[in-house]
C-alpha atoms as a PDB file:
ATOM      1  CA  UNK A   1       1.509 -14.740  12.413  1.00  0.00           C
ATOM      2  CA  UNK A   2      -1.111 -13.942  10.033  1.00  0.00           C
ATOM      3  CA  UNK A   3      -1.301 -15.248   6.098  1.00  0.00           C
ATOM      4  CA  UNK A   4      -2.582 -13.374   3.363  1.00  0.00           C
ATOM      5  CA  UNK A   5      -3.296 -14.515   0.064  1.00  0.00           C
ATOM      6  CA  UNK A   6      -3.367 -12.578  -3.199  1.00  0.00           C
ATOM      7  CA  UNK A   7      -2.247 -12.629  -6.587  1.00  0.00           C
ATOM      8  CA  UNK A   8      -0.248  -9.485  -8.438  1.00  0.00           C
ATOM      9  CA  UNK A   9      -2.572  -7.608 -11.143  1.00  0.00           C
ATOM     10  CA  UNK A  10      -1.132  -6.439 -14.294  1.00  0.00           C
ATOM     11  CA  UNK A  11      -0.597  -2.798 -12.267  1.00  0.00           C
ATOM     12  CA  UNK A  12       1.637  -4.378  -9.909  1.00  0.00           C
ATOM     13  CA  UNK A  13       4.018  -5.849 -12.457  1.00  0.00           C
ATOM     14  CA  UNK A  14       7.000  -4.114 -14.890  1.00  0.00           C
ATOM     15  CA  UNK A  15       7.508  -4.440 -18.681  1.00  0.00           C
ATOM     16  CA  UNK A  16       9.372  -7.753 -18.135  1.00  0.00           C
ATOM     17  CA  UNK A  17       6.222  -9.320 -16.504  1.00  0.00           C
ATOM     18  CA  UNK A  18       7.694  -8.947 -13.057  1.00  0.00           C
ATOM     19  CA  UNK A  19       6.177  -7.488  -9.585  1.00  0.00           C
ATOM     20  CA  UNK A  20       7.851  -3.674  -9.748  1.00  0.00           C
ATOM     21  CA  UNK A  21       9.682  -3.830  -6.553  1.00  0.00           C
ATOM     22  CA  UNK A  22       7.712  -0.870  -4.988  1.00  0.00           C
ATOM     23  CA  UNK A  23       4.491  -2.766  -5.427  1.00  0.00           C
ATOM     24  CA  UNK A  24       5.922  -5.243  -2.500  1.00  0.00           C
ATOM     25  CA  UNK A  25       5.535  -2.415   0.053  1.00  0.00           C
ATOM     26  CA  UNK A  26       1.725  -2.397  -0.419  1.00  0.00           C
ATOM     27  CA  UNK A  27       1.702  -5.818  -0.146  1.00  0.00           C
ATOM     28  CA  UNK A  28       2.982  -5.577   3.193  1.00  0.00           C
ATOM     29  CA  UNK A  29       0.393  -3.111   3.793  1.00  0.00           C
ATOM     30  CA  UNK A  30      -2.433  -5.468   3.051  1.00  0.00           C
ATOM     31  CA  UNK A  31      -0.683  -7.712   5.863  1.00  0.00           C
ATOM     32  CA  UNK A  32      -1.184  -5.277   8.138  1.00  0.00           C
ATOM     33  CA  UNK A  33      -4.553  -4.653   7.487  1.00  0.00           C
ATOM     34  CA  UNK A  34      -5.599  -8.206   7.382  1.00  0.00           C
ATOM     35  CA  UNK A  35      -3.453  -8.911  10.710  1.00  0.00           C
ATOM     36  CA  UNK A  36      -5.289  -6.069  12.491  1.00  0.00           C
ATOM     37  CA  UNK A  37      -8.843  -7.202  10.654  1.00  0.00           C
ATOM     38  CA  UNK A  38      -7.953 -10.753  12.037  1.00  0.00           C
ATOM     39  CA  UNK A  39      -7.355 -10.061  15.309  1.00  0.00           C
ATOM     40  CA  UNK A  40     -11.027  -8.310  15.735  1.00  0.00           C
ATOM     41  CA  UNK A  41     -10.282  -4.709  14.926  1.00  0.00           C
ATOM     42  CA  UNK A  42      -9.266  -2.170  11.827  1.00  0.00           C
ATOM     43  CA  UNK A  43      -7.153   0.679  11.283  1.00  0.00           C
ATOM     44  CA  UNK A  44     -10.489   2.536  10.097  1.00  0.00           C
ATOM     45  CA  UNK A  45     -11.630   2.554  13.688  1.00  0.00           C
ATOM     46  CA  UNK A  46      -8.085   3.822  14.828  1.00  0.00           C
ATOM     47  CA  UNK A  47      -8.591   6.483  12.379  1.00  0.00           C
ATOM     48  CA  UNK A  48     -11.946   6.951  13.917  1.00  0.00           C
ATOM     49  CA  UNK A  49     -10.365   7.824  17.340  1.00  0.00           C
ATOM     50  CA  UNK A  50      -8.142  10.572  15.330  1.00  0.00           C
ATOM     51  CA  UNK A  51      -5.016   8.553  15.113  1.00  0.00           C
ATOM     52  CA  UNK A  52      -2.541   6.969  12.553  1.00  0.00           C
ATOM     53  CA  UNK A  53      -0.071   4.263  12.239  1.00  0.00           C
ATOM     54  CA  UNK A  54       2.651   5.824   9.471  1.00  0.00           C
ATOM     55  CA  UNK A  55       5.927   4.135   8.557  1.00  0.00           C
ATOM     56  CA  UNK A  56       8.665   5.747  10.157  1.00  0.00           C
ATOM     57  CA  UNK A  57      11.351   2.522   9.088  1.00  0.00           C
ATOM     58  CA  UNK A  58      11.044  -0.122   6.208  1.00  0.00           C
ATOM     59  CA  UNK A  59      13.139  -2.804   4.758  1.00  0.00           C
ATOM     60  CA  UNK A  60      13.667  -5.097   2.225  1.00  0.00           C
ATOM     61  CA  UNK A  61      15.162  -8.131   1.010  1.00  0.00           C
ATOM     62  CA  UNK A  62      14.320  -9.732  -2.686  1.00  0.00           C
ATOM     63  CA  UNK A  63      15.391 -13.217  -3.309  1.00  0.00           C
ATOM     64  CA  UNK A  64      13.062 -14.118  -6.040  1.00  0.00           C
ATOM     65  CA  UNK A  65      10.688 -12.598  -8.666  1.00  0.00           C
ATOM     66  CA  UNK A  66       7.503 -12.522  -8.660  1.00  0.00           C
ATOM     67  CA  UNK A  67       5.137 -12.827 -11.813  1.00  0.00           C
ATOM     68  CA  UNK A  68       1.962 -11.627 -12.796  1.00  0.00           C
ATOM     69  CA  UNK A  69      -0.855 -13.849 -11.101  1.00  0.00           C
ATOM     70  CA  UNK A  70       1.640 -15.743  -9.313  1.00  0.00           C
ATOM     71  CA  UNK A  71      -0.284 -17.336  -6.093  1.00  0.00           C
ATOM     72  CA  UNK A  72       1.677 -15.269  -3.270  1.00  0.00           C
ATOM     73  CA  UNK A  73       1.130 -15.848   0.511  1.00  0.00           C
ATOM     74  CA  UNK A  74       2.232 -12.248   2.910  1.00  0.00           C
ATOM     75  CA  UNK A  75       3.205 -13.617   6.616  1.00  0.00           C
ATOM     76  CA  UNK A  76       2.544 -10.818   9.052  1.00  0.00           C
ATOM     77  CA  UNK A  77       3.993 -10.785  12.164  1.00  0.00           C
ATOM     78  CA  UNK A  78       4.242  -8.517  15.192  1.00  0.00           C
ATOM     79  CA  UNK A  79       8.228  -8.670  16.236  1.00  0.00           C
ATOM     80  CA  UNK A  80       7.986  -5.529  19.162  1.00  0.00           C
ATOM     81  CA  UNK A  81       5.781  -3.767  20.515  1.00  0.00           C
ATOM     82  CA  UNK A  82       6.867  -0.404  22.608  1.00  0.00           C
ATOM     83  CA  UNK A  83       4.212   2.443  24.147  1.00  0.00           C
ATOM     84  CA  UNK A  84       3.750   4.482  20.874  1.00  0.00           C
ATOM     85  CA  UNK A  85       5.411   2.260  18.242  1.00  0.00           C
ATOM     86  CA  UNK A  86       5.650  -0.980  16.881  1.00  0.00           C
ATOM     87  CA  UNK A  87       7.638  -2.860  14.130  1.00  0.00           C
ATOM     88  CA  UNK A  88       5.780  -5.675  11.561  1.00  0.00           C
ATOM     89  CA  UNK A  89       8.004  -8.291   9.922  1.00  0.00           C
ATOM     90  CA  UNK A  90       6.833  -9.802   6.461  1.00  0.00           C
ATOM     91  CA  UNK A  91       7.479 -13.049   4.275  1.00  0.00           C
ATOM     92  CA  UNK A  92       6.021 -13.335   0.834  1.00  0.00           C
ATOM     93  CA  UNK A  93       5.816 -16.947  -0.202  1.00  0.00           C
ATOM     94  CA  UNK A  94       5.032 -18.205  -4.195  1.00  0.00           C
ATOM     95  CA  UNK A  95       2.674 -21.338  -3.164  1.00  0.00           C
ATOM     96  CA  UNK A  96       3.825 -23.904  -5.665  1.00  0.00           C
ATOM     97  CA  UNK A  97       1.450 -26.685  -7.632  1.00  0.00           C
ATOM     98  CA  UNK A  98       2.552 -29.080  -5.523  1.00  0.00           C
ATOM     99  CA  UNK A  99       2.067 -27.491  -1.930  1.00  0.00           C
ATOM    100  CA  UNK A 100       5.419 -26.285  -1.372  1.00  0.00           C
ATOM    101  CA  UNK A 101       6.204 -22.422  -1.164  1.00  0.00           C
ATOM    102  CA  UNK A 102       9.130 -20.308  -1.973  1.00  0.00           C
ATOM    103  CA  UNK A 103      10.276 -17.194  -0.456  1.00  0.00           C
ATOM    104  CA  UNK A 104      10.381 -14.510  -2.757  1.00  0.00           C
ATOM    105  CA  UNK A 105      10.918 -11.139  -0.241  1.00  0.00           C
ATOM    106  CA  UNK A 106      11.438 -10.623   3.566  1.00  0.00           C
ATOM    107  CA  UNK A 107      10.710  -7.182   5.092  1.00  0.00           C
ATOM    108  CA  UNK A 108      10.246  -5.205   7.871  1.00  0.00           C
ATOM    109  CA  UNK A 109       7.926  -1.900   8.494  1.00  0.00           C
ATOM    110  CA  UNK A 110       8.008   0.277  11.580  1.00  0.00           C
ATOM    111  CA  UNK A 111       4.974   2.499  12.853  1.00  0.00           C
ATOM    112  CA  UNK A 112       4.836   5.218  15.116  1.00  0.00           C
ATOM    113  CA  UNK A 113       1.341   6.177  16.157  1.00  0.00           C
ATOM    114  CA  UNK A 114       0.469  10.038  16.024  1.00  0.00           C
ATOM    115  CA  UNK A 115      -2.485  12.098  16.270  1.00  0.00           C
ATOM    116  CA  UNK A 116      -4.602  13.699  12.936  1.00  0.00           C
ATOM    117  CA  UNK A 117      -2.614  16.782  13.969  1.00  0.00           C
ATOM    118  CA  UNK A 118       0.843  14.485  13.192  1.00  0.00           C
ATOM    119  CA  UNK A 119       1.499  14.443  17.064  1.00  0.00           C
ATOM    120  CA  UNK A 120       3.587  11.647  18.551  1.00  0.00           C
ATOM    121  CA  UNK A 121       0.499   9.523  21.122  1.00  0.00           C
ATOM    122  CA  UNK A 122       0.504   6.322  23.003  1.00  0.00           C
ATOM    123  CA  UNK A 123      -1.097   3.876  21.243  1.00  0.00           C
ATOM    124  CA  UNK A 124      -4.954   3.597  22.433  1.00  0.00           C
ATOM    125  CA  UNK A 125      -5.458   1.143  25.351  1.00  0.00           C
ATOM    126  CA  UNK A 126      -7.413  -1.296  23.288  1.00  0.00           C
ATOM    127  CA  UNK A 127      -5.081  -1.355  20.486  1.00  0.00           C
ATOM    128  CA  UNK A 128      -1.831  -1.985  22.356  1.00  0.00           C
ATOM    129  CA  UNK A 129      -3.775  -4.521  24.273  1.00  0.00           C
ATOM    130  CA  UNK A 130      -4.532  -6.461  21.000  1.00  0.00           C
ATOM    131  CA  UNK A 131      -1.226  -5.856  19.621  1.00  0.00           C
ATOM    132  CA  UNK A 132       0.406  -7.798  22.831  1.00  0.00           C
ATOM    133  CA  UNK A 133      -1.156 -10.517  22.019  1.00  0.00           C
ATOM    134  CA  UNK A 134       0.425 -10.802  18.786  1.00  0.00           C
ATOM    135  CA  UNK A 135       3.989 -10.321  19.460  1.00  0.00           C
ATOM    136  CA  UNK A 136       5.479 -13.544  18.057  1.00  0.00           C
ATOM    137  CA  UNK A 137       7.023 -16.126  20.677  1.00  0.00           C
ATOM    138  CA  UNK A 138      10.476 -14.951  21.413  1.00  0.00           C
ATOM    139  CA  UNK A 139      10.550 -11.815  20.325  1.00  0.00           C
END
């Protein structure tokens, strides 16, 4: 699991001060991208190779609002991981004043990987390999 840190702009939230519920989606995104970027590689070199990771699946739950410039913490994780596809699970936290966090939204995304040409391709050798060693224990 990976943890990523941010805090909602004034884009991200809605007249009533509160995180649009679209802008949680690119949250997750930022996950992703600081999962991958943590574990020694980024999408920009998959895109190098002339492939692409879009979402084929995503889910939601909301439990709680978020606020503009609340402290927020996105959990990554990497639940399975199949020859051309994989599926990320998400957690955003509010970290409170005194340590504690809240969960605010769970989630899911899942990716198929397909060439610049939108062709369904395996997943490049070193990018499955890295991926394995991220699938969460007992998934």
């Amino acid at each position: 699991m990976h943890r990523t840190a941010l805090r909602p702009l004034m884009a991200d939230v809605d007249a009533m001060n509160v995180v649009y519920y679209g802008r949680y989606l690119r949250f997750f995104e930022l996950g992703r991208a600081e999962l991958m970027r943590a574990a020694g590689r980024t999408y920009a070199e998959l895109e190098a190779e002339g492939m692409h990771l879009p979402v084929t699946e995503a889910g939601l739950r909301y439990r709680r609002s978020a606020r503009y410039d609340d402290p927020l913490v996105v959990e990554t994780s990497l639940s399975w991981l199949k020859r051309a596809s994989m599926r990320f699970d998400y957690r955003i936290l509010r970290t409170n004043g005194d340590g504690t966090e809240e969960e605010l939204v769970t989630g899911f995304t899942c990716h198929g990987c397909v060439t610049h040409q939108g062709r369904v391709t395996p997943l490049p050798a070193w990018l499955h390999d890295m991926f394995s060693s991220l699938i969460k224990p007992g998934a």
